[in-house]
C-alpha atoms as a PDB file:
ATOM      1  CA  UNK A   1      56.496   4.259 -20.972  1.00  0.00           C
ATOM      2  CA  UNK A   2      54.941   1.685 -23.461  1.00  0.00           C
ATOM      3  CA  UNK A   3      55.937  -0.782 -20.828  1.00  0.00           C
ATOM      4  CA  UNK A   4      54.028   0.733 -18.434  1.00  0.00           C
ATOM      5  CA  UNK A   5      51.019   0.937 -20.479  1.00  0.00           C
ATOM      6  CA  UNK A   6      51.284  -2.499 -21.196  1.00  0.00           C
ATOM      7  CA  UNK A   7      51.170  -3.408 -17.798  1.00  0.00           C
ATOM      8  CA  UNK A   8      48.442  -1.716 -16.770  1.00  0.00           C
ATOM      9  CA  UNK A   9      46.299  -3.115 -20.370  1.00  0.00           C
ATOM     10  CA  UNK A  10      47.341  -6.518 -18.760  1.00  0.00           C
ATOM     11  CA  UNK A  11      45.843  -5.870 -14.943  1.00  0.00           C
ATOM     12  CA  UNK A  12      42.417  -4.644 -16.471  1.00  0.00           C
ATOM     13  CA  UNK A  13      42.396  -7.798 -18.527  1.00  0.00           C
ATOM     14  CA  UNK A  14      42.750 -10.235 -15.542  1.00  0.00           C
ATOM     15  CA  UNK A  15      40.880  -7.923 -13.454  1.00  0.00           C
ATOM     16  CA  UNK A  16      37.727  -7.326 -15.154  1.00  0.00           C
ATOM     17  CA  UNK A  17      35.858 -10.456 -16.887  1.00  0.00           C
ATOM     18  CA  UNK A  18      33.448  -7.935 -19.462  1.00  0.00           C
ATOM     19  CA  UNK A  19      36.967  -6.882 -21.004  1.00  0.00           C
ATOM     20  CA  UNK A  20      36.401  -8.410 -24.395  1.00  0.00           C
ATOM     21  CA  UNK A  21      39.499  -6.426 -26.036  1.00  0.00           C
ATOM     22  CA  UNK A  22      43.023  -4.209 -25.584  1.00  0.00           C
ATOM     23  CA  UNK A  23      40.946  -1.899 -27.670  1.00  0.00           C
ATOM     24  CA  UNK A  24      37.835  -1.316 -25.747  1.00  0.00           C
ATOM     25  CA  UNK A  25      40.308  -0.366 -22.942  1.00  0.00           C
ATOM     26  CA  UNK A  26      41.467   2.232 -25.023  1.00  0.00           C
ATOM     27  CA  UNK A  27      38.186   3.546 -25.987  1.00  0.00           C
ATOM     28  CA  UNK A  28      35.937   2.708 -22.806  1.00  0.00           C
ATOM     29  CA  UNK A  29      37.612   2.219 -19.715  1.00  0.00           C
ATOM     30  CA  UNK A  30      37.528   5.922 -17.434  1.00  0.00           C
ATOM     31  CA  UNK A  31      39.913   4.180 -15.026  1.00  0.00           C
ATOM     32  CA  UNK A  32      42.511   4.005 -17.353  1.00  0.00           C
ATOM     33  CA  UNK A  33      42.026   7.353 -18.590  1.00  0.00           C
ATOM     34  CA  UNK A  34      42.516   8.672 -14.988  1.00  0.00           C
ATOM     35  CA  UNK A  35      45.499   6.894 -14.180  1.00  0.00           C
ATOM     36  CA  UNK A  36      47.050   8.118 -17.486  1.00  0.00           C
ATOM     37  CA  UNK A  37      46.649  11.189 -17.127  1.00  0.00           C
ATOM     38  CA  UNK A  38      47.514  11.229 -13.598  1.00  0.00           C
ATOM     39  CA  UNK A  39      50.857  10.112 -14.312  1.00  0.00           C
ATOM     40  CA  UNK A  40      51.432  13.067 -16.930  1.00  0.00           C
ATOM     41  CA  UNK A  41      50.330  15.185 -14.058  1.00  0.00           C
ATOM     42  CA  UNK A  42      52.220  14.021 -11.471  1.00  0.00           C
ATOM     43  CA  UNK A  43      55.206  14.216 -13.440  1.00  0.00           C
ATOM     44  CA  UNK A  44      54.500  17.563 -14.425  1.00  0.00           C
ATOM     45  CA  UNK A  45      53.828  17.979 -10.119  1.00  0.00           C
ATOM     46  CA  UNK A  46      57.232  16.977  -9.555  1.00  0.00           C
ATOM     47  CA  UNK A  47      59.291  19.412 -11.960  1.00  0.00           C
ATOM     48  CA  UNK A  48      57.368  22.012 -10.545  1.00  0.00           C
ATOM     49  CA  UNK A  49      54.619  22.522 -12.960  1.00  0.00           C
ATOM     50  CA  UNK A  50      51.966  22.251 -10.687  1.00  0.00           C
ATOM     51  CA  UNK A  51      49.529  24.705 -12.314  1.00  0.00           C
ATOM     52  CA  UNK A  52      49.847  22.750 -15.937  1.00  0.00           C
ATOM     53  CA  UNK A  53      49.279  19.619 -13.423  1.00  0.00           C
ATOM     54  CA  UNK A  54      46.209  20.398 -11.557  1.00  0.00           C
ATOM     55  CA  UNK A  55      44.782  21.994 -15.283  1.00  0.00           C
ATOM     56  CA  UNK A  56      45.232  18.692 -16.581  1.00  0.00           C
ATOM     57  CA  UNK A  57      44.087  17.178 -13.381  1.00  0.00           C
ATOM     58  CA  UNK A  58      41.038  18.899 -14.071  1.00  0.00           C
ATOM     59  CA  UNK A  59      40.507  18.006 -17.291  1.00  0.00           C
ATOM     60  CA  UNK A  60      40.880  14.144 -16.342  1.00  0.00           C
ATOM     61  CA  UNK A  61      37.998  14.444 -14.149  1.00  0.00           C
ATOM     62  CA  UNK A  62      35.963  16.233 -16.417  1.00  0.00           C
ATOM     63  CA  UNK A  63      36.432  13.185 -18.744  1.00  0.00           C
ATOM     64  CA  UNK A  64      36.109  10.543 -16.255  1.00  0.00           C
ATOM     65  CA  UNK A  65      34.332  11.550 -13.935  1.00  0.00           C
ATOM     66  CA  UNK A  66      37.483  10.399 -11.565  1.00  0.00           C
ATOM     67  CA  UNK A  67      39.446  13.386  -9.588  1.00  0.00           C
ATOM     68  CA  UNK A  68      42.558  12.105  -8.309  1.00  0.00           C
ATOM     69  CA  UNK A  69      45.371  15.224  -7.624  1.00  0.00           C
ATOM     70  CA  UNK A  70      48.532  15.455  -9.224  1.00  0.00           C
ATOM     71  CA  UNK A  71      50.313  14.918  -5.862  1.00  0.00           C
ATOM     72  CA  UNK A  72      49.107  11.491  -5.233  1.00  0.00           C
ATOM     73  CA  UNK A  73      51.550   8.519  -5.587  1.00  0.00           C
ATOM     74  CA  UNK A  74      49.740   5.611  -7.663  1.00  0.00           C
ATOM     75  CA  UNK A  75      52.116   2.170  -8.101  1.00  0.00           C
ATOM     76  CA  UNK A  76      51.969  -0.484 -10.703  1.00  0.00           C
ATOM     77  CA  UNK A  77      49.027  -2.260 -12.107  1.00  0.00           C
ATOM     78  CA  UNK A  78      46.417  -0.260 -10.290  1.00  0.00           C
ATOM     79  CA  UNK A  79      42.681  -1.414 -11.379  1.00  0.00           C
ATOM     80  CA  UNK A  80      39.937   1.491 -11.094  1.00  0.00           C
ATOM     81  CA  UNK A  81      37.081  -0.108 -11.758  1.00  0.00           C
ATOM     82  CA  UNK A  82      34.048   2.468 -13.547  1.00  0.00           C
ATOM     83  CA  UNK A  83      35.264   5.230 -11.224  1.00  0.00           C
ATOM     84  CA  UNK A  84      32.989   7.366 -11.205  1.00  0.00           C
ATOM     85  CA  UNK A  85      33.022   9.533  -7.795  1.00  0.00           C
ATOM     86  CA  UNK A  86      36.229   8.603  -6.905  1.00  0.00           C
ATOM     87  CA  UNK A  87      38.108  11.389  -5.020  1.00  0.00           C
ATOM     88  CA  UNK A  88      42.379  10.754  -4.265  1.00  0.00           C
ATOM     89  CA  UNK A  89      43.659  13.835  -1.983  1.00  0.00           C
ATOM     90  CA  UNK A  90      47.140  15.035  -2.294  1.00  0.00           C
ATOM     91  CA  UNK A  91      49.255  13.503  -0.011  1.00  0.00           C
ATOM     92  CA  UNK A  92      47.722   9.707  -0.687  1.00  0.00           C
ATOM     93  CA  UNK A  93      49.973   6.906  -1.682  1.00  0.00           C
ATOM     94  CA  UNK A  94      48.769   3.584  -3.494  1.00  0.00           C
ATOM     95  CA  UNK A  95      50.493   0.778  -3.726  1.00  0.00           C
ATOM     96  CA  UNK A  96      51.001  -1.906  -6.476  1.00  0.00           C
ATOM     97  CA  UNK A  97      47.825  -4.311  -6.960  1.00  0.00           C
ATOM     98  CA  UNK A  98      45.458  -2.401  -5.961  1.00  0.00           C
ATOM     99  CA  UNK A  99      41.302  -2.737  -6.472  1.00  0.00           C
ATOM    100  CA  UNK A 100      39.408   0.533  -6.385  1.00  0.00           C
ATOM    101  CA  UNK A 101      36.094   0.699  -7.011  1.00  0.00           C
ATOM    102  CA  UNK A 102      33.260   3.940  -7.678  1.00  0.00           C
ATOM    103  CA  UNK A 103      33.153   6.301  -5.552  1.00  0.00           C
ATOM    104  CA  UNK A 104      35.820   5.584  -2.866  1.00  0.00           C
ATOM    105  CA  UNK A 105      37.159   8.621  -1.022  1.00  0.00           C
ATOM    106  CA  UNK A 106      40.594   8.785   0.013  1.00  0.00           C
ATOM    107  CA  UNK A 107      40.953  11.631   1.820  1.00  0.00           C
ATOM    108  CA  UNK A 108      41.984  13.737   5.223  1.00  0.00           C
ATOM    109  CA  UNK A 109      40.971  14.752   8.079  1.00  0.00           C
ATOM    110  CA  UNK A 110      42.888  18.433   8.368  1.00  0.00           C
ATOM    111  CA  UNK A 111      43.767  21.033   6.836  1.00  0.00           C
ATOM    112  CA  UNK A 112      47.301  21.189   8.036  1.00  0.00           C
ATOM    113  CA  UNK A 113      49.894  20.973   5.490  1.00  0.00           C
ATOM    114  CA  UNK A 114      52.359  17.417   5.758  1.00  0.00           C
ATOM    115  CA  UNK A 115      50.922  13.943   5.156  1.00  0.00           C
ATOM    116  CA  UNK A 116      47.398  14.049   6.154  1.00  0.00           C
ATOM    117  CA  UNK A 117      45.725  11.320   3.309  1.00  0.00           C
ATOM    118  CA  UNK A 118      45.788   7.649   3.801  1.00  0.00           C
ATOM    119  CA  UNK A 119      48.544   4.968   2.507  1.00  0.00           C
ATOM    120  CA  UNK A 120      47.461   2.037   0.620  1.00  0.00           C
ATOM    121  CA  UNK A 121      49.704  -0.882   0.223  1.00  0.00           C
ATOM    122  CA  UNK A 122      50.534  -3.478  -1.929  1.00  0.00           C
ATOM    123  CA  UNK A 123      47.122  -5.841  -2.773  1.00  0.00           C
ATOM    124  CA  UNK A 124      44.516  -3.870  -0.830  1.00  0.00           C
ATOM    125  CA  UNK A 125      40.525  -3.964  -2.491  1.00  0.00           C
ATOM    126  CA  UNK A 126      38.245  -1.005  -1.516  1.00  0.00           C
ATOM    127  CA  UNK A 127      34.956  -1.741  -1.952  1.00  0.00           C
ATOM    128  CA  UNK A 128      32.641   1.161  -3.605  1.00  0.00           C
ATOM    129  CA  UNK A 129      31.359   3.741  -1.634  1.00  0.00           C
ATOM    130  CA  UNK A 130      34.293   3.312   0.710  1.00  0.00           C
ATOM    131  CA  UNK A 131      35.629   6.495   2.919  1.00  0.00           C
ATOM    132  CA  UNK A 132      39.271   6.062   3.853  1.00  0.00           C
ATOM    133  CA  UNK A 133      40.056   9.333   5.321  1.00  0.00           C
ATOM    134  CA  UNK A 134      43.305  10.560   7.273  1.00  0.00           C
ATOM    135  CA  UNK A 135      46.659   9.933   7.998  1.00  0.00           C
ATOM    136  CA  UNK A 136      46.543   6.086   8.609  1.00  0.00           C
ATOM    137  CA  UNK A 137      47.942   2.888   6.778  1.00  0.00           C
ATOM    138  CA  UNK A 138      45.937   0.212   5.009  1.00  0.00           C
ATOM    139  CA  UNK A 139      47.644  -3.011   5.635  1.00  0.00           C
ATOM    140  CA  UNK A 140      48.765  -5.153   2.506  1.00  0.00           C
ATOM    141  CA  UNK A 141      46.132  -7.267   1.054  1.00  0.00           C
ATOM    142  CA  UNK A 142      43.503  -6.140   3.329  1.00  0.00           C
ATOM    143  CA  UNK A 143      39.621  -5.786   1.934  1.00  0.00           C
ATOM    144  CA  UNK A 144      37.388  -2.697   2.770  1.00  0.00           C
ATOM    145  CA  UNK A 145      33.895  -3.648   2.829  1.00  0.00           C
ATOM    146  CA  UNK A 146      31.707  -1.285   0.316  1.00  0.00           C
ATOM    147  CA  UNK A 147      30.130   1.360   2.600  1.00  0.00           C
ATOM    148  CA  UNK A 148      32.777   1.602   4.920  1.00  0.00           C
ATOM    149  CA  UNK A 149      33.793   4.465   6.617  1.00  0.00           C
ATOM    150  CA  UNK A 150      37.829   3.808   7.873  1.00  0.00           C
ATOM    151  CA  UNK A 151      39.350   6.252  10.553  1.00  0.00           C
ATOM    152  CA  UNK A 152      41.648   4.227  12.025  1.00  0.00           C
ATOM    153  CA  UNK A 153      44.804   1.959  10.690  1.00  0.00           C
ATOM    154  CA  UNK A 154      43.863  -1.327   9.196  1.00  0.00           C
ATOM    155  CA  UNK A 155      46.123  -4.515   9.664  1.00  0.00           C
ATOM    156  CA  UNK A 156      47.798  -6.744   6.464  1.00  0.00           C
ATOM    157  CA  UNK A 157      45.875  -9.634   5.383  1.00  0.00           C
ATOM    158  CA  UNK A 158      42.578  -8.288   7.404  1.00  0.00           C
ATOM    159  CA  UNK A 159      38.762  -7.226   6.597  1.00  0.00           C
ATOM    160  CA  UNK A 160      37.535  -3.605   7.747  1.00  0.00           C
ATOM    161  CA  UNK A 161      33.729  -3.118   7.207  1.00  0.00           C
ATOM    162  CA  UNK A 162      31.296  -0.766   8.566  1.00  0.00           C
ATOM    163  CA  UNK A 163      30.516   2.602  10.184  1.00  0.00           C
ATOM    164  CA  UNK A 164      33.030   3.543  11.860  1.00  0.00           C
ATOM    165  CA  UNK A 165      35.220   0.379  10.433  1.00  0.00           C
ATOM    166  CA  UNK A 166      35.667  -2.432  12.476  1.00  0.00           C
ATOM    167  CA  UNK A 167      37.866  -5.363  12.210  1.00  0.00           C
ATOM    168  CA  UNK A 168      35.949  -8.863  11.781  1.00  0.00           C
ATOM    169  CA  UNK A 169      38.454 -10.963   9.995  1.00  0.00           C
ATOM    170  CA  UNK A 170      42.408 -11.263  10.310  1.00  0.00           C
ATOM    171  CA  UNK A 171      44.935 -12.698   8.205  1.00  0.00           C
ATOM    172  CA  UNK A 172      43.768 -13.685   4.910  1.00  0.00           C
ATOM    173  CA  UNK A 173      46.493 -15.326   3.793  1.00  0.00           C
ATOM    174  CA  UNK A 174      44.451 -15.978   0.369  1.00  0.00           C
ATOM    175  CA  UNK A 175      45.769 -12.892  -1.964  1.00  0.00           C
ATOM    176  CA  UNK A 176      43.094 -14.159  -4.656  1.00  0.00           C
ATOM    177  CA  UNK A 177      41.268 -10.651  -5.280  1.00  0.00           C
ATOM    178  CA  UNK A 178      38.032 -11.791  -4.107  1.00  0.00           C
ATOM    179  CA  UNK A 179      34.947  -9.381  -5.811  1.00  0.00           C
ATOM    180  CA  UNK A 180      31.963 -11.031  -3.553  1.00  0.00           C
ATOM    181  CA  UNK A 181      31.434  -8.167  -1.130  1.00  0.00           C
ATOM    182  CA  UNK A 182      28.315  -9.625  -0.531  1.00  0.00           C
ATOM    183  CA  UNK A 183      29.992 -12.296   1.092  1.00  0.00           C
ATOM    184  CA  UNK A 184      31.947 -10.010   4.150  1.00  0.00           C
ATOM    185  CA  UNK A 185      30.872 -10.578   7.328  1.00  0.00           C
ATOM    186  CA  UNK A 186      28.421  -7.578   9.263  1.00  0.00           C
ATOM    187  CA  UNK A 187      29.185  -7.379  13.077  1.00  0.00           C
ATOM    188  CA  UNK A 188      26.052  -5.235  13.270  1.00  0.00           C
ATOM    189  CA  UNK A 189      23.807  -8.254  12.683  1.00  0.00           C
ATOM    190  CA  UNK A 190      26.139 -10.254  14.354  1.00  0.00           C
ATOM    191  CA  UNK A 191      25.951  -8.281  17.344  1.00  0.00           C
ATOM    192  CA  UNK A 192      21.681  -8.009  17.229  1.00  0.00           C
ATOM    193  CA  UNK A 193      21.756 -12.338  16.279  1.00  0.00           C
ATOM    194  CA  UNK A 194      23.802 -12.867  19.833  1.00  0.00           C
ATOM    195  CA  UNK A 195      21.354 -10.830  22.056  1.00  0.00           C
ATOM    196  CA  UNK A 196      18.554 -12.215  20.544  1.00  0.00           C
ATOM    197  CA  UNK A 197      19.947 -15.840  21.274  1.00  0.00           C
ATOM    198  CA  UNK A 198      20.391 -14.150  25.198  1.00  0.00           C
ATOM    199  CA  UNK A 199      17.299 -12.818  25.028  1.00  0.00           C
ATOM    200  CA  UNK A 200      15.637 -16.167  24.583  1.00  0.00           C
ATOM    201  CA  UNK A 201      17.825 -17.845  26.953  1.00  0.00           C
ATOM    202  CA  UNK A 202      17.082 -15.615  29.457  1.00  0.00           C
ATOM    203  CA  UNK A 203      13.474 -15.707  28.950  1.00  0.00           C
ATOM    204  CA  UNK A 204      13.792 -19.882  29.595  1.00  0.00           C
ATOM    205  CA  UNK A 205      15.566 -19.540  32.752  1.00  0.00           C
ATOM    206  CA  UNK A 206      12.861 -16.641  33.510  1.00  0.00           C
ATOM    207  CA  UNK A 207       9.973 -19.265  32.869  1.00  0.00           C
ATOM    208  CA  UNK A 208      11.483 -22.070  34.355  1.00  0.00           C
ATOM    209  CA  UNK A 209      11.972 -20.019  37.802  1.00  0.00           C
ATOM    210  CA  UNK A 210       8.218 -19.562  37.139  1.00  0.00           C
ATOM    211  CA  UNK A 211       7.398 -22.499  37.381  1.00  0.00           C
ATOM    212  CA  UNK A 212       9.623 -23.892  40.007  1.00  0.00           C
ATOM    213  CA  UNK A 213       7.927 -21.141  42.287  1.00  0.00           C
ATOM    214  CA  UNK A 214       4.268 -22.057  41.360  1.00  0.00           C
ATOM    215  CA  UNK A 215       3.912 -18.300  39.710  1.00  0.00           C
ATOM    216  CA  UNK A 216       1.591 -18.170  36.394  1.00  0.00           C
ATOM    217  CA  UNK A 217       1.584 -15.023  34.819  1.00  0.00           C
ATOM    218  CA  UNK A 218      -1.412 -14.613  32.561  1.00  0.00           C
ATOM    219  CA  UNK A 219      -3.017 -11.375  30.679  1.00  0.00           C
ATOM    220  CA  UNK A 220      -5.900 -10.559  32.536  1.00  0.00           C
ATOM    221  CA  UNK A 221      -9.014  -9.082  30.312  1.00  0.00           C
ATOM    222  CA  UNK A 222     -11.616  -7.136  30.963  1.00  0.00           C
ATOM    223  CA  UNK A 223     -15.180  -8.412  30.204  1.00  0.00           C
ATOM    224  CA  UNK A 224     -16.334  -5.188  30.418  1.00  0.00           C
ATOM    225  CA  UNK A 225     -15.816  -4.344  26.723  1.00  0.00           C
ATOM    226  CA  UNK A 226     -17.103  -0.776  25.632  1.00  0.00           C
ATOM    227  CA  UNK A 227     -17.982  -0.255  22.169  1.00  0.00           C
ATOM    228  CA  UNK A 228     -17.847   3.082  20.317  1.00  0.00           C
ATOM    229  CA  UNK A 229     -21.384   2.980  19.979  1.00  0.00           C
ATOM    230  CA  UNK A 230     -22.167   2.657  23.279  1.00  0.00           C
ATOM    231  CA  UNK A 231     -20.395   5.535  24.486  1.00  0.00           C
ATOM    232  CA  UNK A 232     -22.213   7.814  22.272  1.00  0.00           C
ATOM    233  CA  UNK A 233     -25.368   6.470  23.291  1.00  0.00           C
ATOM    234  CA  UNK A 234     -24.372   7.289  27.253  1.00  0.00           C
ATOM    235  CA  UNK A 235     -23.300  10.686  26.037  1.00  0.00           C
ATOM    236  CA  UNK A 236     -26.889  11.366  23.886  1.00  0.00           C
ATOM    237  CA  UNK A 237     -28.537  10.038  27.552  1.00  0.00           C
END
């Protein structure tokens, strides 16, 4: 037990760099409430106390603000990072090494009993704001952008970002946890930067067969310019 608690002291250390102390862990850190407490409930889940489980699942996110149910599976050395909003459905298992940040959603997509919440493995980072929701597997030491909304399994060593999540970057092979979301790459603008570049290219060839055929195209403007003025004066006449 005190191993355990030393272990996971240890991860917010190297995880967090405005950890000054062990003891402002103890005193300040909602993540590490949650996960505390969520390992007295789950053990209390599986010896068949499920009531005094979810009560004290309940009273964990009352304190920090964190609802994660007694049913989950949570490995080693976990880092929730502030927490607040984050929401762990029953059936969800999370690996060892893993980055979660405020309010992250893992949850399903039915209400069919059986393994309907996602799996994340060893290593994976989910940005905040992140919706992981069904039955599907996050790959080992793969990055979810913040925002992102994943329906559908993500590869190891791979970058899911977006609405629905798309793939835009495949084995990582660097298992450095990496906080510059900033830094992820958008296949939205992506996608709007390469039809601009066609758009211009097209416009060339457009001009150039023009030109080749003698053909100016110019806006033609009326001289006969009506001012406001002069309309109510017809209309007085």
């Amino acid at each position: 037990m005190f191993d355990s608690l030393k272990s996971e002291i240890n991860t917010f250390k190297e995880k967090d760099p405005a950890m000054r102390s062990s003891i402002e862990i103890f005193l300040c850190y909602p993540g590490f409430y949650a996960l505390v407490f969520h390992r007295i409930s789950h053990w209390f889940w599986n010896h068949s106390l499920k009531l005094l489980a979810r009560i004290l699942s309940t009273i964990s996110r009352f304190l920090t603000g964190i609802e994660i149910h007694p049913g989950a599976q949570f490995g080693k050395r976990v880092f929730i990072d502030h927490g607040m909003g984050i929401v762990v459905g029953e059936t969800t298992i999370v690996g060892d090494d893993v980055l979660i940040y405020q309010g992250v959603v893992l949850g399903g997509t039915t209400t069919s009993k059986g393994k309907r919440h996602p799996t994340i493995e060893n290593g994976v980072i989910i940005g905040a704001g992140a919706k992981v929701m069904g039955n599907i597997t996050i790959g080992e030491y793969a990055k979810i952008g913040t925002g992102a909304v994943v329906l559908k399994d993500v590869p190891p060593e791979s970058t899911c970002v977006g609405v629905p999540g798309r793939i835009v970057k495949c084995r990582n092979t660097s298992h450095v946890v990496d906080l510059e979301h900033n830094k992820l790459p958008d296949p939205v603008a992506a996608a709007i930067r390469s039809l601009e570049k066609q758009i211009e290219e097209n416009e060339k060839l457009i001009q150039i067969l023009l030109d080749k055929n003698g053909i100016c195209l110019t806006d033609e403007k009326s001289n006969d310019k009506i001012e406001f003025g002069d309309l109510f004066k017809e209309n007085s006449d």
